[in-house]
Protein backbone atom coordinates (compact mmCIF):
# COMPACT_ATOMS: atom_id res chain seq x y z
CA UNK A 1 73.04 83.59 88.10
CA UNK A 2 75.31 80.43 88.27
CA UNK A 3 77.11 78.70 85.45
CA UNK A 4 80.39 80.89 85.39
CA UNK A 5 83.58 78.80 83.83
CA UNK A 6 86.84 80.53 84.64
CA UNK A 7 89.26 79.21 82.27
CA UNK A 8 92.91 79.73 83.63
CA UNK A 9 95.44 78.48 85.78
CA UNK A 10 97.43 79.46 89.67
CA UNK A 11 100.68 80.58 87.69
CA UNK A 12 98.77 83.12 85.62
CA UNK A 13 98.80 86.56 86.91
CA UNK A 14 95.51 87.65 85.76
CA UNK A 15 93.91 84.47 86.62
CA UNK A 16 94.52 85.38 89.73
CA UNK A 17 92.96 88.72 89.85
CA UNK A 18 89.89 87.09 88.41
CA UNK A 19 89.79 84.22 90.77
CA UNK A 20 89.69 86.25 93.92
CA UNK A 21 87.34 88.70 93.07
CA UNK A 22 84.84 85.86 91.66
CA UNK A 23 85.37 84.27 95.01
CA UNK A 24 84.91 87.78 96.74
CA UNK A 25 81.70 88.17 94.87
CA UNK A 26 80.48 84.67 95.76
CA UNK A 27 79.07 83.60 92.55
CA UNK A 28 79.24 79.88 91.80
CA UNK A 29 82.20 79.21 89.09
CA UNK A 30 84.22 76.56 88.14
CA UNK A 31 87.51 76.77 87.47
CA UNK A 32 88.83 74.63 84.55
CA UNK A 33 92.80 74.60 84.29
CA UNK A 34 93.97 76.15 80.68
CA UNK A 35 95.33 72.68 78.81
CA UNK A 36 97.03 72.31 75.68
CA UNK A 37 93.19 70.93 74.45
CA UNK A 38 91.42 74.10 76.48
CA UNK A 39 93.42 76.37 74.15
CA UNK A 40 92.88 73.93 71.38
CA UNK A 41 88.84 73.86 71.52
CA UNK A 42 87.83 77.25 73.27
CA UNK A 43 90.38 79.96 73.79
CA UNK A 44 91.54 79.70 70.24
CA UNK A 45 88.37 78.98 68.09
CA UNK A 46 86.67 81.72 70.36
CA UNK A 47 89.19 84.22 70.96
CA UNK A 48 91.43 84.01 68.16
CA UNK A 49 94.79 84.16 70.26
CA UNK A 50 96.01 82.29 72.66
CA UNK A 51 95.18 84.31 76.22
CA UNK A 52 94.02 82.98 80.01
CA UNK A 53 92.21 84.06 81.90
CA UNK A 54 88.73 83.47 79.82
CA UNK A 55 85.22 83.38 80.79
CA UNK A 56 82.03 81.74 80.02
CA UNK A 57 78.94 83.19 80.97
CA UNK A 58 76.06 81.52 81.98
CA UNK A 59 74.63 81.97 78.33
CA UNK A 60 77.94 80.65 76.76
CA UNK A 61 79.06 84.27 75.81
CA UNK A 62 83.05 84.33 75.82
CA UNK A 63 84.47 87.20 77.53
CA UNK A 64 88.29 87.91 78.22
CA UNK A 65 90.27 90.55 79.85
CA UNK A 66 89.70 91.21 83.19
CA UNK A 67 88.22 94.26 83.62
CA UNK A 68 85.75 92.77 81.40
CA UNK A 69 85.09 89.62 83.45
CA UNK A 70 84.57 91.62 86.58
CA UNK A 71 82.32 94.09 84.25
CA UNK A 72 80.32 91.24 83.23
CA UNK A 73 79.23 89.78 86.14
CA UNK A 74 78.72 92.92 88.35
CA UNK A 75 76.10 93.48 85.77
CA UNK A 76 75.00 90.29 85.69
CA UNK A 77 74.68 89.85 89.48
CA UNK A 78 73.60 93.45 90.44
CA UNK A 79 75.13 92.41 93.83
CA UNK A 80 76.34 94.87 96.90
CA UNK A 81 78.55 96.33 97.28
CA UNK A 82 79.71 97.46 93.89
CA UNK A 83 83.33 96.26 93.12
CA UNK A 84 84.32 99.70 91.95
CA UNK A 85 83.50 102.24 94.66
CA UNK A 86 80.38 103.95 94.78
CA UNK A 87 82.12 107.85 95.52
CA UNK A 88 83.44 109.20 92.46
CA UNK A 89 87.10 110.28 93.90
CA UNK A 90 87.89 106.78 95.06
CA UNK A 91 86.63 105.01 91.86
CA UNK A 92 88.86 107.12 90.38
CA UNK A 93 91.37 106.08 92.33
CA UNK A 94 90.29 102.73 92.12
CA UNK A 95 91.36 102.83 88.34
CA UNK A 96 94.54 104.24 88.84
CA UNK A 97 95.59 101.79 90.87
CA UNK A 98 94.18 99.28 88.44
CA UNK A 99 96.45 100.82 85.81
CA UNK A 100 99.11 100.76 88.02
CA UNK A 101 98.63 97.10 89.14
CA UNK A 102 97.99 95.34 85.58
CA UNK A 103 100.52 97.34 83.40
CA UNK A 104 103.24 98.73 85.61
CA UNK A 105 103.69 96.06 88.50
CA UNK A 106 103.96 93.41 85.62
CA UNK A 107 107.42 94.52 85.90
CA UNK A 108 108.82 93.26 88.57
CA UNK A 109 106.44 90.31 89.02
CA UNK A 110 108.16 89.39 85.38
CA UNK A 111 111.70 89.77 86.23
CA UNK A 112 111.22 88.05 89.56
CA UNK A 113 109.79 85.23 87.50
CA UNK A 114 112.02 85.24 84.68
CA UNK A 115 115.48 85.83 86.67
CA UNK A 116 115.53 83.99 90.24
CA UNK A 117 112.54 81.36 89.24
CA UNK A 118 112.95 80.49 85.45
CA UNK A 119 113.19 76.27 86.08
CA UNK A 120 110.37 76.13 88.28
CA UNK A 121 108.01 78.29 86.52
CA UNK A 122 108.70 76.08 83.15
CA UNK A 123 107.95 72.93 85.51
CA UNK A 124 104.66 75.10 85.97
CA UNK A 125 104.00 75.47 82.67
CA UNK A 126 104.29 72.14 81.76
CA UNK A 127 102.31 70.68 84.55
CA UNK A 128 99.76 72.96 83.40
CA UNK A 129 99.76 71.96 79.70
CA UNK A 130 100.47 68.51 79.45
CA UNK A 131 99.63 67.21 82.87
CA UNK A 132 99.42 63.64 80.74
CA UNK A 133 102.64 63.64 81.08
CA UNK A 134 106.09 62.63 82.61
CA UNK A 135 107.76 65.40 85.17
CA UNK A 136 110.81 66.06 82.45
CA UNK A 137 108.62 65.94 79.84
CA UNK A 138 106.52 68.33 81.07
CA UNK A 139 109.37 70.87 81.88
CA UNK A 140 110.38 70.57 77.87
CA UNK A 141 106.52 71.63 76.84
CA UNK A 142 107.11 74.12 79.80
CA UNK A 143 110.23 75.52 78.72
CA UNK A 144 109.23 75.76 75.03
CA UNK A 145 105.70 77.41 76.04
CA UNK A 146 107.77 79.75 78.16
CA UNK A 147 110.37 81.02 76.16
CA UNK A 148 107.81 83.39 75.10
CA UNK A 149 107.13 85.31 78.47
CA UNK A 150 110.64 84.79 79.25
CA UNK A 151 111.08 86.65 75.71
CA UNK A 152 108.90 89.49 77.19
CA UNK A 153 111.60 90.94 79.59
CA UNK A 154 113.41 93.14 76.95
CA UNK A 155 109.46 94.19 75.98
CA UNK A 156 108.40 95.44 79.39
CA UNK A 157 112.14 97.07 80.10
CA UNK A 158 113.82 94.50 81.88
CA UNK A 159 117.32 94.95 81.28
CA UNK A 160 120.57 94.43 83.28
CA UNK A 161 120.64 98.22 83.59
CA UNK A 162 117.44 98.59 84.81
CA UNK A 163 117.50 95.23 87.42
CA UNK A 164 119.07 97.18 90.35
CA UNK A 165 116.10 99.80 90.21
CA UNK A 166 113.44 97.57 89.52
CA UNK A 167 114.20 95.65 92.92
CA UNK A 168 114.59 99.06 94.66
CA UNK A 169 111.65 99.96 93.69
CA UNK A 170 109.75 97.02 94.29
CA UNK A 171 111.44 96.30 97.87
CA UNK A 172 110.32 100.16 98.43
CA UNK A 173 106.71 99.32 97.34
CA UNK A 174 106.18 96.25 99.78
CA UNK A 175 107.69 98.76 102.85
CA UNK A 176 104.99 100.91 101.49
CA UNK A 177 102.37 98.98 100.74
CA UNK A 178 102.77 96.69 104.62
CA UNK A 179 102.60 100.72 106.26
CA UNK A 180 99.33 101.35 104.89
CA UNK A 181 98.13 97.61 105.72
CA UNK A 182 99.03 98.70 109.68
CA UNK A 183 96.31 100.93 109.31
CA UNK A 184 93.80 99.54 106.68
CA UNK A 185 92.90 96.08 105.95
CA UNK A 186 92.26 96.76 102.59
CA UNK A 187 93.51 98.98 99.64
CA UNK A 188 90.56 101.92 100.30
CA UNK A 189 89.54 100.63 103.57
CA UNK A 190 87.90 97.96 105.41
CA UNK A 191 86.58 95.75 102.83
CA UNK A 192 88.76 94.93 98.79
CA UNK A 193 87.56 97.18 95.74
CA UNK A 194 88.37 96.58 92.46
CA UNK A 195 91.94 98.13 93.43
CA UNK A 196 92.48 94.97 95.69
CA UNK A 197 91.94 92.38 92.76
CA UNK A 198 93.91 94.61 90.24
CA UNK A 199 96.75 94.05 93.03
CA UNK A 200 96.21 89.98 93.64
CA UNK A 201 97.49 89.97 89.62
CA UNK A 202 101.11 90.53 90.28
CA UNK A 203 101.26 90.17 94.15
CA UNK A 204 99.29 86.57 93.98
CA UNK A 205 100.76 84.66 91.37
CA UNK A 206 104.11 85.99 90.64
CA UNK A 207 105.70 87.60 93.39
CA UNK A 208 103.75 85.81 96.47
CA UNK A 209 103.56 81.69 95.03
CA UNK A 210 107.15 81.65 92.97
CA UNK A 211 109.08 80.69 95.53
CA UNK A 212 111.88 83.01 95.52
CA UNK A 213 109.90 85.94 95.70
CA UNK A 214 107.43 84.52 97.84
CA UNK A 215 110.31 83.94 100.27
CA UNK A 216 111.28 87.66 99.75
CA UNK A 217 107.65 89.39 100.35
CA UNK A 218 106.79 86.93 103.62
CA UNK A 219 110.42 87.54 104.80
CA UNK A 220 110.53 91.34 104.70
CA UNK A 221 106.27 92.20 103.92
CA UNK A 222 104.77 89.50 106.41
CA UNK A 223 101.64 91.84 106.62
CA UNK A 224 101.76 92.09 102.19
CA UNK A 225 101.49 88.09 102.49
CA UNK A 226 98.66 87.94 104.54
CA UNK A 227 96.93 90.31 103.04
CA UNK A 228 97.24 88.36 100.04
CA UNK A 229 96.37 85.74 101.31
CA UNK A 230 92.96 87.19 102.98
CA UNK A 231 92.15 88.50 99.43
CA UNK A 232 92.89 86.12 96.96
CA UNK A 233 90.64 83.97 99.59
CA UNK A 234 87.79 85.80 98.88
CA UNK A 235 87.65 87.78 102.35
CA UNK A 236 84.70 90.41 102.69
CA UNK A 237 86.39 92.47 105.65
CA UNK A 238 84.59 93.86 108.33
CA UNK A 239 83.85 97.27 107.33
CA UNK A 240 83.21 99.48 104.48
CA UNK A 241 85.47 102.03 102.22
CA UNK A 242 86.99 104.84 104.26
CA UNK A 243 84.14 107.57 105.14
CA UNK A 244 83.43 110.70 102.75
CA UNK A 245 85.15 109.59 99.73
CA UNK A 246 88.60 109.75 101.19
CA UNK A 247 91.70 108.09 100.13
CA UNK A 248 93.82 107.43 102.94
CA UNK A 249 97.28 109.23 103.04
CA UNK A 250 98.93 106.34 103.31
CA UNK A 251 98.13 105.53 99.88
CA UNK A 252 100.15 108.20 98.72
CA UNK A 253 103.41 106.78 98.62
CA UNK A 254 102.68 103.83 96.04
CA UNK A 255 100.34 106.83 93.92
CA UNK A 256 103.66 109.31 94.23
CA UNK A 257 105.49 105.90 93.04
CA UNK A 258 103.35 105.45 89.82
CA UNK A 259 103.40 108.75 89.09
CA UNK A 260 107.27 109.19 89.52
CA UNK A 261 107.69 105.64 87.25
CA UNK A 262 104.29 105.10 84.80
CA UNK A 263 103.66 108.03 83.85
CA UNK A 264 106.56 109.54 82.50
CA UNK A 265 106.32 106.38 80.59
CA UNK A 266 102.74 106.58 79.59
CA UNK A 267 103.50 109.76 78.01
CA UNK A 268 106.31 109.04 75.65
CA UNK A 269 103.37 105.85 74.56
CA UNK A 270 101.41 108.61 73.68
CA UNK A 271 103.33 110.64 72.13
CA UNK A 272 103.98 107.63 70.02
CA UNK A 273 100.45 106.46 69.36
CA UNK A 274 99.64 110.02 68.35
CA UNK A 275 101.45 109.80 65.74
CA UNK A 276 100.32 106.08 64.49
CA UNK A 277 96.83 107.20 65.13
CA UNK A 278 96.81 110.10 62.54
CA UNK A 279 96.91 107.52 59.75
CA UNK A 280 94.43 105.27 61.23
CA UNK A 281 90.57 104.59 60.84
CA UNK A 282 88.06 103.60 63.20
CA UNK A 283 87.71 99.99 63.36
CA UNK A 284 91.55 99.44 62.89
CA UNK A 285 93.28 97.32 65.20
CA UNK A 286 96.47 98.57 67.20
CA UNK A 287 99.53 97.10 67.12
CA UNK A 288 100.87 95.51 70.34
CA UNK A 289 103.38 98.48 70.61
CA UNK A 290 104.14 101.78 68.52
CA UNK A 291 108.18 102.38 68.76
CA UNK A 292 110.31 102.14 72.03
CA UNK A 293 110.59 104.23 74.86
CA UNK A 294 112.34 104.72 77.69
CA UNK A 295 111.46 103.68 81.21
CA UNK A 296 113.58 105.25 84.50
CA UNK A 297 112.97 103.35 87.34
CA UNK A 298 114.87 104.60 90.63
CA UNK A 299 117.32 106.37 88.38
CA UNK A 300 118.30 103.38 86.74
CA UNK A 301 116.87 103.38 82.63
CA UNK A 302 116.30 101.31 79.96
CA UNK A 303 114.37 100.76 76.64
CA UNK A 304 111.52 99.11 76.87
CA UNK A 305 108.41 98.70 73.47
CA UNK A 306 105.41 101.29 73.52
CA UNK A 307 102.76 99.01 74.55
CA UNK A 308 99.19 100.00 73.44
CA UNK A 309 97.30 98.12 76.30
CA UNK A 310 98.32 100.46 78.84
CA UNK A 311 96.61 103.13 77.19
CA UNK A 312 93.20 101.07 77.53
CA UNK A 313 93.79 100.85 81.47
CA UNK A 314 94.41 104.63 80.89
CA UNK A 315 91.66 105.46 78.53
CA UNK A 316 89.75 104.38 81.81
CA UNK A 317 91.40 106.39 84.92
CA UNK A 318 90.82 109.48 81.88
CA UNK A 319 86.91 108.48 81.90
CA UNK A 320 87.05 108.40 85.54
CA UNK A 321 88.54 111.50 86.24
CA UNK A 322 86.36 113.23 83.31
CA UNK A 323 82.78 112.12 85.06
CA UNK A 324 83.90 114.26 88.34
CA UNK A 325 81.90 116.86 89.15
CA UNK A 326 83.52 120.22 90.33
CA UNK A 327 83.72 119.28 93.92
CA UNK A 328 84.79 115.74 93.57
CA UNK A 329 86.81 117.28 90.90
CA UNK A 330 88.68 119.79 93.14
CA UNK A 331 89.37 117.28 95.71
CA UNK A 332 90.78 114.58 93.14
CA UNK A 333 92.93 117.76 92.20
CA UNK A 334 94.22 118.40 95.14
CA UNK A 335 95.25 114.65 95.92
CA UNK A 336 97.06 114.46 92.28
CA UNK A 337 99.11 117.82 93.81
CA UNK A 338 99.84 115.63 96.19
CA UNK A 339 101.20 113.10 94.79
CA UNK A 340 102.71 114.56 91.89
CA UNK A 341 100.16 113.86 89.37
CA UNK A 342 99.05 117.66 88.31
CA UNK A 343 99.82 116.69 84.27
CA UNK A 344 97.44 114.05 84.59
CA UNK A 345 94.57 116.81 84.98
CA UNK A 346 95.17 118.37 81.41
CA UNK A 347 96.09 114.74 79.78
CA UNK A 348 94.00 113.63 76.89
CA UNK A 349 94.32 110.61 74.60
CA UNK A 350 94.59 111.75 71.13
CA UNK A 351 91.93 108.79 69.73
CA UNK A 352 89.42 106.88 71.66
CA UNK A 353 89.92 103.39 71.78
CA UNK A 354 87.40 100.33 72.09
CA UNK A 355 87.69 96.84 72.35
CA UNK A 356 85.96 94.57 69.35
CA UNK A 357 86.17 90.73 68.80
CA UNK A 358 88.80 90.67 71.76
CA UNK A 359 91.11 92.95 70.37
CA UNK A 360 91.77 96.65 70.62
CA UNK A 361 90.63 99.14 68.00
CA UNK A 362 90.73 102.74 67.12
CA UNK A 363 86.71 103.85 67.98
């Protein structure tokens, strides 16, 4: 099929994750840059809020988040190989890291943003919505479009007291994440998975093209900058996913990570929406967040909202883990005792969840 329209822009973090795996996939698309008049005659008449990135399909159906996009068009395509892996312990995998990737390394990507890059991103901004118009013009639309993401520090749990962990913990990740890229190309082997293009979200257009974290991962993760740079290309690699359904040991680090720093987190959300959800009816909507939490990141905490979205990524990893059979089930097992990650075999959401007219629901 042809006829894809990616509506979004390069400063966007999940633009970017959309962008490379479109380009991976090699499906003809054009990319159309999110203006003041894009938002204005699609995004908002279709979608009802004010998100990027969105797609058209080939038959003019709108569809938005991207997990969604990618959904879409694998479907569409019926191309190989598969974008999520075809062994049941590494899709699995696969959607933890896409949890991981799209609602936990938003953190840093944000703060980097937000703290050592706040004049250039609103230049970005405004380049991007009124590119009619005069440089310092632009950076006023850009700062007053901004404000709100800026706004979102305090959401996600970026705090003064949490600063010193968050870069700790994010310098640790690249050292990580540049060991296993001595011995892989790719996240689960020699070729990207869906894991890769949850990555290129917050590694592309945050933390690799602002400049003062770019500086930072090519300075001390030269082999984390090419490799996204290979990926957000579109590369195909050379190879396939590592043999017999493994996931490579050197993985384990960033999985111990999220498991030491998400999840303690995705429990309290929980917790939270447990007790929202006992009032609620299937069709409702879900509120953005349901309370405050707390999030401890290298022994440095902070509050930070309940976010609902999370617990869509999760809803996911749950399904994933769920459609094991008892072998593939016993070896996912014994890689979550690895890594810390036993509570995550007896976790349950208390309420399904679905997503309906772009939003999420109770099911």
């Amino acid at each position: 099929m042809t006829g894809y329209t990616l509506y979004g822009a390069e400063v966007s973090y999940f633009t970017g994750k959309a962008r490379a795996y479109l380009r991976w996939r090699g499906v003809e698309f054009d990319e159309q840059i999110a203006t003041q008049a894009v938002y204005r005659d699609i995004i908002l008449p279709k979608v009802g809020w004010p998100v990027i990135p969105v797609m058209q399909m080939p038959d003019g159906e709108i569809v938005q988040d991207t997990a969604e996009i990618i959904a879409h068009v694998e479907a569409a395509e019926h191309r190989q190989p598969p974008v999520e892996p075809a062994t049941p312990v590494q899709r699995f995998v696969a959607q933890l890291l896409q949890l991981y990737a799209d609602e936990w390394l938003v953190i840093p990507a944000m703060h980097y943003r937000w703290t050592y890059n706040e004049d250039w991103a609103y230049s970005e901004f405004g380049a991007l919505s009124a590119p009619q118009l005069s440089r310092p013009e632009q950076y006023e639309v850009g700062k007053k479009n901004g404000q709100r993401f800026k706004g979102a520090l305090p959401v996600l749990g970026v705090h003064e007291s949490t600063i010193p962990g968050i870069e700790i913990s994010y310098e640790a990740f690249l050292d990580d994440f540049s060991r296993h890229l001595g011995a892989h190309p790719f996240l689960l082997g020699a070729r990207p998975c869906l894991a890769d293009f949850a990555f290129i979200g917050p590694l592309y257009a945050h933390l690799y093209r602002d400049p003062t974290s770019g500086q930072l991962m090519k300075r001390i993760a030269p082999r984390v900058a090419d490799w996204v740079e290979r990926t957000h290309a579109g590369e195909h690699g050379t190879g396939d996913l590592v043999a017999d359904d493994a996931i490579p040991e050197t993985l384990w680090p960033i999985l111990k990570r999220q498991m030491r720093e998400q999840f303690p987190a995705l429990e309290e959300t929980v917790a939270l929406f447990a007790g929202w959800a006992e009032t609620a009816k299937p069709g409702d909507r879900l509120p953005r967040a349901v309370g405050q939490i707390n999030v401890d990141i290298q022994g440095f905490t902070g509050p930070a909202a309940a976010r609902t979205f999370p617990l869509w990524r999760l809803q996911a990893v749950l399904d994933a883990y769920e459609a094991l059979d008892e072998a593939a089930k016993a070896r996912a097992d014994a890689l979550l005792d690895e890594i810390g990650g036993a509570p995550l075999k007896e976790f349950r959401l208390p309420a399904r969840l679905a997503r309906t007219d772009y939003q999420l629901v109770m099911a």
